[in-house]
N, C-alpha and C. Protein backbone atom coordinates (compact mmCIF):
# COMPACT_ATOMS: atom_id res chain seq x y z
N UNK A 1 0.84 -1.18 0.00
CA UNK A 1 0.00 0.00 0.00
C UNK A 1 0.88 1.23 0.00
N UNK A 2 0.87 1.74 -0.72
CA UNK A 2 1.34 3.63 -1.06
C UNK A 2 0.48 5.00 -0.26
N UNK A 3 0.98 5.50 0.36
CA UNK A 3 0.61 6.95 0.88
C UNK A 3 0.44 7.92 -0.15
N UNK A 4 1.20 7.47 -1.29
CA UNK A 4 0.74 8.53 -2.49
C UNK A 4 1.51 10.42 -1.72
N UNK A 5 2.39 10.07 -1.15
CA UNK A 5 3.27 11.16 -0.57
C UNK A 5 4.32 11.72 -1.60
N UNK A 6 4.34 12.61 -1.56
CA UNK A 6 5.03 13.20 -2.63
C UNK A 6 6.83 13.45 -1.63
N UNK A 7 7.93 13.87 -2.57
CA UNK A 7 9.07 13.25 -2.25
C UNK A 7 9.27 14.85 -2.38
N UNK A 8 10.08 16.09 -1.44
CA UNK A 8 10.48 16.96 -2.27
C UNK A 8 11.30 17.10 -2.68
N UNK A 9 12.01 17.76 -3.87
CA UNK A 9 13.05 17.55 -4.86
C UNK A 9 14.63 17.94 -3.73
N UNK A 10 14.35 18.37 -2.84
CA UNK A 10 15.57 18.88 -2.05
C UNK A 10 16.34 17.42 -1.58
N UNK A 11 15.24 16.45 -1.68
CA UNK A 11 15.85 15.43 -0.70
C UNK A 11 16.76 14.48 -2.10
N UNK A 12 16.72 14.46 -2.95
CA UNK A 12 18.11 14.55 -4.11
C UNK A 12 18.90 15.34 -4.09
N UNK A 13 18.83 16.50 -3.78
CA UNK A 13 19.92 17.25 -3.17
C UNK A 13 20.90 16.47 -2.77
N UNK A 14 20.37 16.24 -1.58
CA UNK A 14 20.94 15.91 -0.30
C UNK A 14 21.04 14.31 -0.35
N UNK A 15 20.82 13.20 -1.43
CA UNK A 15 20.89 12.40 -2.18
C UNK A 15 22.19 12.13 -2.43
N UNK A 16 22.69 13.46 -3.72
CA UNK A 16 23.36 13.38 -3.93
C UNK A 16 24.76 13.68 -3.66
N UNK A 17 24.46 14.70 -2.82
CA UNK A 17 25.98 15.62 -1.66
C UNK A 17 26.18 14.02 -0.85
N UNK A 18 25.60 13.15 -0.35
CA UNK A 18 25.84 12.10 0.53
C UNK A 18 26.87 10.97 -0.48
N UNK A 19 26.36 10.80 -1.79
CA UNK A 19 26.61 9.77 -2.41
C UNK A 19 27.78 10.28 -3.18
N UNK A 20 28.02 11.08 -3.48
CA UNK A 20 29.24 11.68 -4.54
C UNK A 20 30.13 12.76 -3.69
N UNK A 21 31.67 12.58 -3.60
CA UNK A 21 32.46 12.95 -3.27
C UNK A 21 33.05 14.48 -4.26
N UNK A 22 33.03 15.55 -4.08
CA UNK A 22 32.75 16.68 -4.86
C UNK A 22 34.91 16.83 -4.74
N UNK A 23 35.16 17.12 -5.67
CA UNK A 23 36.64 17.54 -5.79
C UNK A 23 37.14 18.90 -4.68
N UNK A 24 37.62 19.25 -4.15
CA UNK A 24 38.36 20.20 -3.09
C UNK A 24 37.38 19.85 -2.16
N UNK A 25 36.74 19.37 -2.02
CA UNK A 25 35.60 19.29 -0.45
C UNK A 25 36.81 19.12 0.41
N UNK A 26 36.85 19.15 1.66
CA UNK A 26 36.96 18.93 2.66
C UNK A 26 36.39 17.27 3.02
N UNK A 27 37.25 16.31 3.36
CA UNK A 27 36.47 15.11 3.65
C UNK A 27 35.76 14.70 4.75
N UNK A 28 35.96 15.82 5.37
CA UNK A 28 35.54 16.08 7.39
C UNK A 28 34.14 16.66 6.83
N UNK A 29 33.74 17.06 5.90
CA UNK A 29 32.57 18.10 5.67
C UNK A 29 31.44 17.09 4.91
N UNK A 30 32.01 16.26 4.49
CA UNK A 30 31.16 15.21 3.24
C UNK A 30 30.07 14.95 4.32
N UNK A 31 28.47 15.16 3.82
CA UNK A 31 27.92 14.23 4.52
C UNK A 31 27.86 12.56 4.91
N UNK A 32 27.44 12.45 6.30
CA UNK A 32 27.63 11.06 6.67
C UNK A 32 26.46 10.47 7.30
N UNK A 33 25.42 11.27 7.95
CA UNK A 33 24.01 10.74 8.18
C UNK A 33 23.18 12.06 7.94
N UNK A 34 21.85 11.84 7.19
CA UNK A 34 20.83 12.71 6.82
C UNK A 34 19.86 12.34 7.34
N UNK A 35 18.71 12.74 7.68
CA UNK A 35 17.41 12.01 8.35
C UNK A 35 16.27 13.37 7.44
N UNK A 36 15.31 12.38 7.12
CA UNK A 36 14.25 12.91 6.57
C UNK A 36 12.93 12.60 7.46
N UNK A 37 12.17 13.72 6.96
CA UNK A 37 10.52 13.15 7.73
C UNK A 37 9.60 13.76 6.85
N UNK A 38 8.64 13.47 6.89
CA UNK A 38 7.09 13.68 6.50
C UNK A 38 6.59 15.00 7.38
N UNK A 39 5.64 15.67 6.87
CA UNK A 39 5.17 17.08 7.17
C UNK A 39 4.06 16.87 6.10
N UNK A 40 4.35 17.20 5.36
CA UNK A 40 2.96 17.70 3.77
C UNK A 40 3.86 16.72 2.80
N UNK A 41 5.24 16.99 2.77
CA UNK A 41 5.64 15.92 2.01
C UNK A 41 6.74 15.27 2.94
N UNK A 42 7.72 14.41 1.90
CA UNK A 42 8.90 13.70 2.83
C UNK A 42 10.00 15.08 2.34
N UNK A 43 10.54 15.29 3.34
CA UNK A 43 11.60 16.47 2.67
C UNK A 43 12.92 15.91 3.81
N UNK A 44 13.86 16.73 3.85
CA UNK A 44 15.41 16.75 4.44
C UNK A 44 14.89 17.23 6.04
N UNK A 45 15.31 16.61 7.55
CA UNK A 45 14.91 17.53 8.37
C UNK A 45 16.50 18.06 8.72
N UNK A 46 16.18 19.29 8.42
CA UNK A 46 17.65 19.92 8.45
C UNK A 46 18.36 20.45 9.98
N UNK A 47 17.49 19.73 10.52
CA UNK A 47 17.94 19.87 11.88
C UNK A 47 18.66 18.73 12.21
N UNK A 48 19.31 17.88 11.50
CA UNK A 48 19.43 16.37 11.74
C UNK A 48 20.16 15.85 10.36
N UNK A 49 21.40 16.72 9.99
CA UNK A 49 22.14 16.14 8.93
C UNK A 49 23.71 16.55 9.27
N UNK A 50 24.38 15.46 9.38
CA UNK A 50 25.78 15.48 9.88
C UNK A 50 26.48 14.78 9.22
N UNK A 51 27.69 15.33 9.17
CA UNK A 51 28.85 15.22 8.33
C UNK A 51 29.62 14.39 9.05
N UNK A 52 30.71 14.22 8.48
CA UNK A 52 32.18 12.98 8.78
C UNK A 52 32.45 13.71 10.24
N UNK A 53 32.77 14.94 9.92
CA UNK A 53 33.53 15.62 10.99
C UNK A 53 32.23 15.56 12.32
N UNK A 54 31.09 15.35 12.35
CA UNK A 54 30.31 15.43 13.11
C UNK A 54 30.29 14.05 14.11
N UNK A 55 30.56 13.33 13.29
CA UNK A 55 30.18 11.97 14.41
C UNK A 55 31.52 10.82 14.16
N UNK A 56 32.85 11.81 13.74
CA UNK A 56 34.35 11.43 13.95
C UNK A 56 34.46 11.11 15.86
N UNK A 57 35.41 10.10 15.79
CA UNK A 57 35.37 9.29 16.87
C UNK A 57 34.39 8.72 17.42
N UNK A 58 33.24 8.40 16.70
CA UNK A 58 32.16 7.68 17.74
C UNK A 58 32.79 6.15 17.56
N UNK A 59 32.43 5.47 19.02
CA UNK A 59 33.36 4.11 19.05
C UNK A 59 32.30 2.87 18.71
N UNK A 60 30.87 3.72 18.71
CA UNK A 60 29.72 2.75 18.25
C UNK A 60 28.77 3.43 17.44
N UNK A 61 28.49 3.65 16.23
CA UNK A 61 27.90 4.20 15.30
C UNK A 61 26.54 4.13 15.27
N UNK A 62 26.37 2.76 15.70
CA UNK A 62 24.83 2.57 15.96
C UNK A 62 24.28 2.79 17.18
N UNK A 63 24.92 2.95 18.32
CA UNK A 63 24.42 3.44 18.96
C UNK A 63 24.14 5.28 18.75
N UNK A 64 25.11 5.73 18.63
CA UNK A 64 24.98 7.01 17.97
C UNK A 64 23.77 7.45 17.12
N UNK A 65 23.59 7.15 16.10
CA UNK A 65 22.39 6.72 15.01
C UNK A 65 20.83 6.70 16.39
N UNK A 66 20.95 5.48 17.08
CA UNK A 66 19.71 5.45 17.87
C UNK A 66 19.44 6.64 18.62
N UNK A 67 20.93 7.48 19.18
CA UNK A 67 20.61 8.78 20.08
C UNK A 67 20.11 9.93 19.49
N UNK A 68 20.42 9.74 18.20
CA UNK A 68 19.84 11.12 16.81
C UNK A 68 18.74 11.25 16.93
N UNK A 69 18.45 9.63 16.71
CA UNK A 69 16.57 9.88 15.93
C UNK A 69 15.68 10.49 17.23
N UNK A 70 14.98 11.01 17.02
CA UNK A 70 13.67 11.89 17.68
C UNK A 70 12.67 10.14 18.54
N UNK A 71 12.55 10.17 19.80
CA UNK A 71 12.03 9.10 20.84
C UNK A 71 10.66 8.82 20.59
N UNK A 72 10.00 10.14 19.91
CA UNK A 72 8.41 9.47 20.15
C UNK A 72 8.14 9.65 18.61
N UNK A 73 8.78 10.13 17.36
CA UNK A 73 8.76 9.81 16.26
C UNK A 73 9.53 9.41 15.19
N UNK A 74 8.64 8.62 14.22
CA UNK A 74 9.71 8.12 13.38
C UNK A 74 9.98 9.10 12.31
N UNK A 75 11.61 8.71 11.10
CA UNK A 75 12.24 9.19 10.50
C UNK A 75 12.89 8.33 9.58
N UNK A 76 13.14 8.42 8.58
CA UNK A 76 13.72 7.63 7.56
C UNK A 76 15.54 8.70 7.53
N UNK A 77 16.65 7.73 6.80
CA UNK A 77 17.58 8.32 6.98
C UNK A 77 18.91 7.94 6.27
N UNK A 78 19.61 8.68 5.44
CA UNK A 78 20.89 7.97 4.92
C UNK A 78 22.17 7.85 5.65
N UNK A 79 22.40 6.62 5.33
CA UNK A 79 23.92 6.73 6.61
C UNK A 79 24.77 6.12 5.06
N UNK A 80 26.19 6.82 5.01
CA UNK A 80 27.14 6.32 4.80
C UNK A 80 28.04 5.90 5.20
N UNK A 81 28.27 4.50 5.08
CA UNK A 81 28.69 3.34 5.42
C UNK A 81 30.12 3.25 5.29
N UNK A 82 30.87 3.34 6.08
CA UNK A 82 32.62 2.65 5.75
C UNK A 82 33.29 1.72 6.87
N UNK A 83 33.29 0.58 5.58
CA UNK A 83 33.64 -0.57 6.29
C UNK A 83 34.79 -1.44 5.77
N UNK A 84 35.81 -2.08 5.96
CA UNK A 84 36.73 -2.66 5.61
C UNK A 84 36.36 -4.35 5.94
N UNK A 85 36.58 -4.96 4.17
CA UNK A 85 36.53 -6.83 4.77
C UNK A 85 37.97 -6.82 4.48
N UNK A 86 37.94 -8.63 4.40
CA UNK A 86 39.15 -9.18 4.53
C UNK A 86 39.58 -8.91 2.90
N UNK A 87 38.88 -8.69 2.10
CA UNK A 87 39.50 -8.21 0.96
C UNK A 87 39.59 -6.34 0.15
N UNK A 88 38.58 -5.47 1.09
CA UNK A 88 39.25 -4.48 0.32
C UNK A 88 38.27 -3.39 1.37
N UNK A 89 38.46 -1.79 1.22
CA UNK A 89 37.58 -1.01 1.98
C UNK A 89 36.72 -0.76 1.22
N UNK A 90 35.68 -0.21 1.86
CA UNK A 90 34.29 -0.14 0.90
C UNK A 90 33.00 0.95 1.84
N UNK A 91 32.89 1.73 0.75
CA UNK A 91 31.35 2.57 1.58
C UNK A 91 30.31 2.47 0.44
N UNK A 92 29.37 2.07 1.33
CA UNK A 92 28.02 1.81 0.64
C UNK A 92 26.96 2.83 1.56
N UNK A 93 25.88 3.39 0.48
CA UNK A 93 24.82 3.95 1.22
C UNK A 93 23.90 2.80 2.20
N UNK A 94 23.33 3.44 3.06
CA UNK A 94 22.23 2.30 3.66
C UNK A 94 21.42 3.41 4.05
N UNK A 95 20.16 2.57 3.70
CA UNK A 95 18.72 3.39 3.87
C UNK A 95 17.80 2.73 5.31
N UNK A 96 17.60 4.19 5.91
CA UNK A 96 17.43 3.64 7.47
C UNK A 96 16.24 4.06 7.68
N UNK A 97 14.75 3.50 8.51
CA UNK A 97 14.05 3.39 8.68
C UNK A 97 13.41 3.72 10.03
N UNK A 98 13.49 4.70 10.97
CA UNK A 98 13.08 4.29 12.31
C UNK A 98 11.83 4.44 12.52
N UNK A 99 11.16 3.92 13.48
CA UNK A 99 10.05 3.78 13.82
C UNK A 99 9.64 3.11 15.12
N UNK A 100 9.91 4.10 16.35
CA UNK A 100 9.92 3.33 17.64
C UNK A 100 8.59 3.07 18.21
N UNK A 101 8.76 2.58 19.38
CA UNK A 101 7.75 1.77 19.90
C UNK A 101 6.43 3.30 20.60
N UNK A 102 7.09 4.05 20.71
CA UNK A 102 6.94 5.19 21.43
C UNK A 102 5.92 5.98 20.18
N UNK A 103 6.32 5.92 18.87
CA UNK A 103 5.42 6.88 18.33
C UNK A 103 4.17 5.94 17.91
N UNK A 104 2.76 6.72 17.57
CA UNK A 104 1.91 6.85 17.35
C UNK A 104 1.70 5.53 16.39
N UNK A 105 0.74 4.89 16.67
CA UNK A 105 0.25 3.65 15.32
C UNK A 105 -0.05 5.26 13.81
N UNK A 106 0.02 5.81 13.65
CA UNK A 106 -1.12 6.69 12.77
C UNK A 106 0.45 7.12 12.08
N UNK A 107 1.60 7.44 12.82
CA UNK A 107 2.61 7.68 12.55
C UNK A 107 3.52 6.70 12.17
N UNK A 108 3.38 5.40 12.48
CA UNK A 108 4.08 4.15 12.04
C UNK A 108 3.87 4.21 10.83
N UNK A 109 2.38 3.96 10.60
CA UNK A 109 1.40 3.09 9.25
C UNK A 109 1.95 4.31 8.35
N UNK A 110 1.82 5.90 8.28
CA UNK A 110 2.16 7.06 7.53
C UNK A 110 3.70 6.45 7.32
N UNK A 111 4.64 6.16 7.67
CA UNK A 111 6.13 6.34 7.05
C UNK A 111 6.30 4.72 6.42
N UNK A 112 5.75 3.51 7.07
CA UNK A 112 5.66 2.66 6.83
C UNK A 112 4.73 2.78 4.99
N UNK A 113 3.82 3.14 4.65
CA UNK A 113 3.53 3.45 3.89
C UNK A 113 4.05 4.34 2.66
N UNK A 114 4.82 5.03 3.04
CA UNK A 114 5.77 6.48 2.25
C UNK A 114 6.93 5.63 1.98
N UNK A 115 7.03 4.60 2.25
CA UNK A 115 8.75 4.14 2.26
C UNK A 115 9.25 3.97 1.07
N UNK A 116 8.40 3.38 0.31
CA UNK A 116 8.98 2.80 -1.07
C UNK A 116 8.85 4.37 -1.63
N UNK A 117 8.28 5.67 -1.72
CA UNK A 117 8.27 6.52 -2.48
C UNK A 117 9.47 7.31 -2.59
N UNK A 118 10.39 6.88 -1.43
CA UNK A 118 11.30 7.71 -1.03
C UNK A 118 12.60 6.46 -1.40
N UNK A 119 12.49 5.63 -1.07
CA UNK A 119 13.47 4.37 -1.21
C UNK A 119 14.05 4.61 -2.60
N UNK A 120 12.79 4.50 -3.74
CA UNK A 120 13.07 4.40 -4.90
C UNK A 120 13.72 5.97 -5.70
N UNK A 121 13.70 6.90 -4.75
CA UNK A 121 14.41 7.92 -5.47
C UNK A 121 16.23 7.60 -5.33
N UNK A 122 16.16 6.92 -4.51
CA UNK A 122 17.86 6.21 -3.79
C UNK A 122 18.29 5.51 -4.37
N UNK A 123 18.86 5.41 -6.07
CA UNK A 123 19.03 4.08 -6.88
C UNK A 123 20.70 3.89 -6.08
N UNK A 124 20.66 2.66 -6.39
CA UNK A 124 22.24 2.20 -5.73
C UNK A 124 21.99 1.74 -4.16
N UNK A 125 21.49 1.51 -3.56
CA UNK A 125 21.89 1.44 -2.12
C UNK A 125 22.01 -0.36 -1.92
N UNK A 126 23.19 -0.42 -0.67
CA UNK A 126 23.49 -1.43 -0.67
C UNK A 126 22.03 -2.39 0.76
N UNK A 127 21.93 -1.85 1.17
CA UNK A 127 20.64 -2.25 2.11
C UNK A 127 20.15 -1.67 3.03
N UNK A 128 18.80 -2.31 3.54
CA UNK A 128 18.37 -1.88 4.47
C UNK A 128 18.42 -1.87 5.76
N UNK A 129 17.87 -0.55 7.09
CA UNK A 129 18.47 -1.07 8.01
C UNK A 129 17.17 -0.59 9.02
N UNK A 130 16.48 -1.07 9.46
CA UNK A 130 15.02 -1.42 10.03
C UNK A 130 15.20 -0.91 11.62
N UNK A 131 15.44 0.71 11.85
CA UNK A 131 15.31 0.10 13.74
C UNK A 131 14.77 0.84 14.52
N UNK A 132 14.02 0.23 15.76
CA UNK A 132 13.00 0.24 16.10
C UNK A 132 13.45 0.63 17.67
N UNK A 133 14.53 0.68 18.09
CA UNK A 133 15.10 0.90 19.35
C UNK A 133 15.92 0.72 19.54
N UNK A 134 16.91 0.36 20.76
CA UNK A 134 18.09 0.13 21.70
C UNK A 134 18.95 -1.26 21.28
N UNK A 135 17.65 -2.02 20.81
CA UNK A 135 18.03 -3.08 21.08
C UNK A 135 18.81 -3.69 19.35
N UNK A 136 18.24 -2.60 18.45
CA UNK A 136 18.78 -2.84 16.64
C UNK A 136 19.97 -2.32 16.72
N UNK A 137 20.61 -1.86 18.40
CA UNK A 137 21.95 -1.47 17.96
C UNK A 137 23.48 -3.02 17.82
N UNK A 138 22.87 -4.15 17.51
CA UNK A 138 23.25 -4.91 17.73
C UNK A 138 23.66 -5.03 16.00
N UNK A 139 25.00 -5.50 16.06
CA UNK A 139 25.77 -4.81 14.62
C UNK A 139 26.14 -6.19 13.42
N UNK A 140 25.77 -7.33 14.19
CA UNK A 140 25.85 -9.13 13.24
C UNK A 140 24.97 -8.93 12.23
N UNK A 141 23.61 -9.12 12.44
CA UNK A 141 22.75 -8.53 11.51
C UNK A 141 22.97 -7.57 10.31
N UNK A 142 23.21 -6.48 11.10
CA UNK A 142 23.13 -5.30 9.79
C UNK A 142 24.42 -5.69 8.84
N UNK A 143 25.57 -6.24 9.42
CA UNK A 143 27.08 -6.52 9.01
C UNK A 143 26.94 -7.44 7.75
N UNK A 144 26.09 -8.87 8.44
CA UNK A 144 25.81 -9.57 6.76
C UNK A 144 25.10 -9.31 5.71
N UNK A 145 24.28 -8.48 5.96
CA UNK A 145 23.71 -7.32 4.98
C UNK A 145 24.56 -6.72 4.20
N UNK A 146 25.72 -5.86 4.89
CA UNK A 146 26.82 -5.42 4.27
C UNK A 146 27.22 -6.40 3.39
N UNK A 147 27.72 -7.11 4.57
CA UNK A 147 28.73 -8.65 3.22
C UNK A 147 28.40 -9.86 3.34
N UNK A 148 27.44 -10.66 2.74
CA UNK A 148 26.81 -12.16 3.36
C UNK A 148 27.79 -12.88 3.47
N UNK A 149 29.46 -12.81 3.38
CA UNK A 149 30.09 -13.55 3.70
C UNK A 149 30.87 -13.37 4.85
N UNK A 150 30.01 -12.32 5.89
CA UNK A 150 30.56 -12.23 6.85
C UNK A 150 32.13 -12.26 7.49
N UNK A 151 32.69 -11.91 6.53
CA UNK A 151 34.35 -10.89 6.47
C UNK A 151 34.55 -9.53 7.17
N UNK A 152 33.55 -8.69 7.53
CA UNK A 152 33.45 -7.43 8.15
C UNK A 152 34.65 -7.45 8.62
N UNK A 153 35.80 -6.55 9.30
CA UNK A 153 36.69 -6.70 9.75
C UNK A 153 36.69 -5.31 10.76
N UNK A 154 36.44 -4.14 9.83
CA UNK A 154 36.11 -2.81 10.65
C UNK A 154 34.64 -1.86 9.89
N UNK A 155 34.45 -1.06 11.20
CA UNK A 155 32.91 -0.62 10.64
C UNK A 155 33.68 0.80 11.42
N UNK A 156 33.65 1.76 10.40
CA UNK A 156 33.92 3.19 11.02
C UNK A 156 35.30 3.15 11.43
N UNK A 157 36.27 2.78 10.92
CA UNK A 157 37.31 2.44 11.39
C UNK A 157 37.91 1.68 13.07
N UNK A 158 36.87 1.37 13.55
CA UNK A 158 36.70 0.66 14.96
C UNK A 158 36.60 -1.10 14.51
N UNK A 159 37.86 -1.64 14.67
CA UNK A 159 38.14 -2.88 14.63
C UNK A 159 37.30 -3.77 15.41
N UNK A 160 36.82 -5.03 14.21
CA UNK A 160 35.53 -6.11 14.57
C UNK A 160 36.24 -7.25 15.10
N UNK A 161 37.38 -7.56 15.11
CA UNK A 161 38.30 -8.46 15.53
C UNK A 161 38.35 -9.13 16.81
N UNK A 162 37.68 -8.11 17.58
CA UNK A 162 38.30 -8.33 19.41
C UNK A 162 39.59 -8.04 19.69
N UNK A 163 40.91 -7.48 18.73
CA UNK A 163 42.22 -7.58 18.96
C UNK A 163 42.34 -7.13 20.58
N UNK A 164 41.43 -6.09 21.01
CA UNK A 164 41.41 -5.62 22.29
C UNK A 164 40.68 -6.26 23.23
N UNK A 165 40.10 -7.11 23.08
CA UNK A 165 38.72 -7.89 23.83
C UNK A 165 37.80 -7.40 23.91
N UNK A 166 37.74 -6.82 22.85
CA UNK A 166 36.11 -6.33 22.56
C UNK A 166 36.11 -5.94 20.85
N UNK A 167 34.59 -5.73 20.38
CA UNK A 167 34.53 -5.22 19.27
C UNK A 167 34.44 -3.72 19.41
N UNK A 168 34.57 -3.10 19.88
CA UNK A 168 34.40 -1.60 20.03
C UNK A 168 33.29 -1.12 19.56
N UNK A 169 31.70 -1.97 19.67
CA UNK A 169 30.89 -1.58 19.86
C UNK A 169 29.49 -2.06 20.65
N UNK A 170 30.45 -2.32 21.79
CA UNK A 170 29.23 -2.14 22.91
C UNK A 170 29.00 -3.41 23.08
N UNK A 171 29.32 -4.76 22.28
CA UNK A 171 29.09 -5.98 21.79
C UNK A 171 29.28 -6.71 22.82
């Protein structure tokens, strides 16, 4: 089922500043998470778009990500992804979905509905990432998504290894 929500053209904008690396940029400046919401249409909430340099040193990304989104409503959102396997580094877009327990059934069914209108303006993305609370900050899941051959090695430059006895995220 479709909401029949209209997409506004800004959020290709901001599409494309995420997905394409612009020549003299600054690489601290590139966007790295965007979050959109619904109003009259789905547009950019520009209160809620951060760059490399914005969420440099976080030691758990997803937890980070869960502290962004807004508690009693949901938001759809681009995160760019950099992750290293056992064979090469790699950033992929991922298209993020929240929708907590806290907001409104009327507000679920509305973004739950809008999703594909907005999904499909996003050609290229490597997957989806569905979360619903505290508990989607758990990083196995989303990782074989990344790579079904489960090689992940680092996510954000924070080593998946345990070399330290831990994964450096919260794990």
């Amino acid at each position: 089922m479709s909401s029949g929500m209209s997409v506004d053209p800004e959020v290709l904008t901001y599409f494309e500043s995420i997905r394409t690396h612009r020549a003299g940029e600054d690489p601290l400046d590139h966007h790295k998470l965007i979050l959109f919401k619904i109003d009259k249409n789905i547009h950019v909430d520009k209160d809620h778009v951060y760059t490399v340099r914005d969420l440099a040193g976080e030691k758990n990304i997803f937890k980070k990500v869960v502290s962004i989104m807004p508690p009693k409503q949901s938001r759809y959102a681009l995160y760019d992804c950099s992750y290293t396997t056992s064979e090469t580094s790699k950033k992929e877009l991922v298209f993020i979905m929240w929708a907590p327990a806290e907001c409104s059934l009327k507000d679920k069914m509305l973004y739950a509905s809008s999703k594909e209108a907005i999904r499909k303006k996003f050609t290229g993305l490597k997957c989806d990432w569905q979360v619903n609370d505290e508990s989607d900050q758990d990083v196995s899941t989303f990782l074989t998504k990344l790579s079904p051959k489960g090689n992940v090695l680092s996510l954000e430059g924070v080593d998946l290894c345990g070399a330290s006895g831990g994964d450096g995220l919260g794990q």
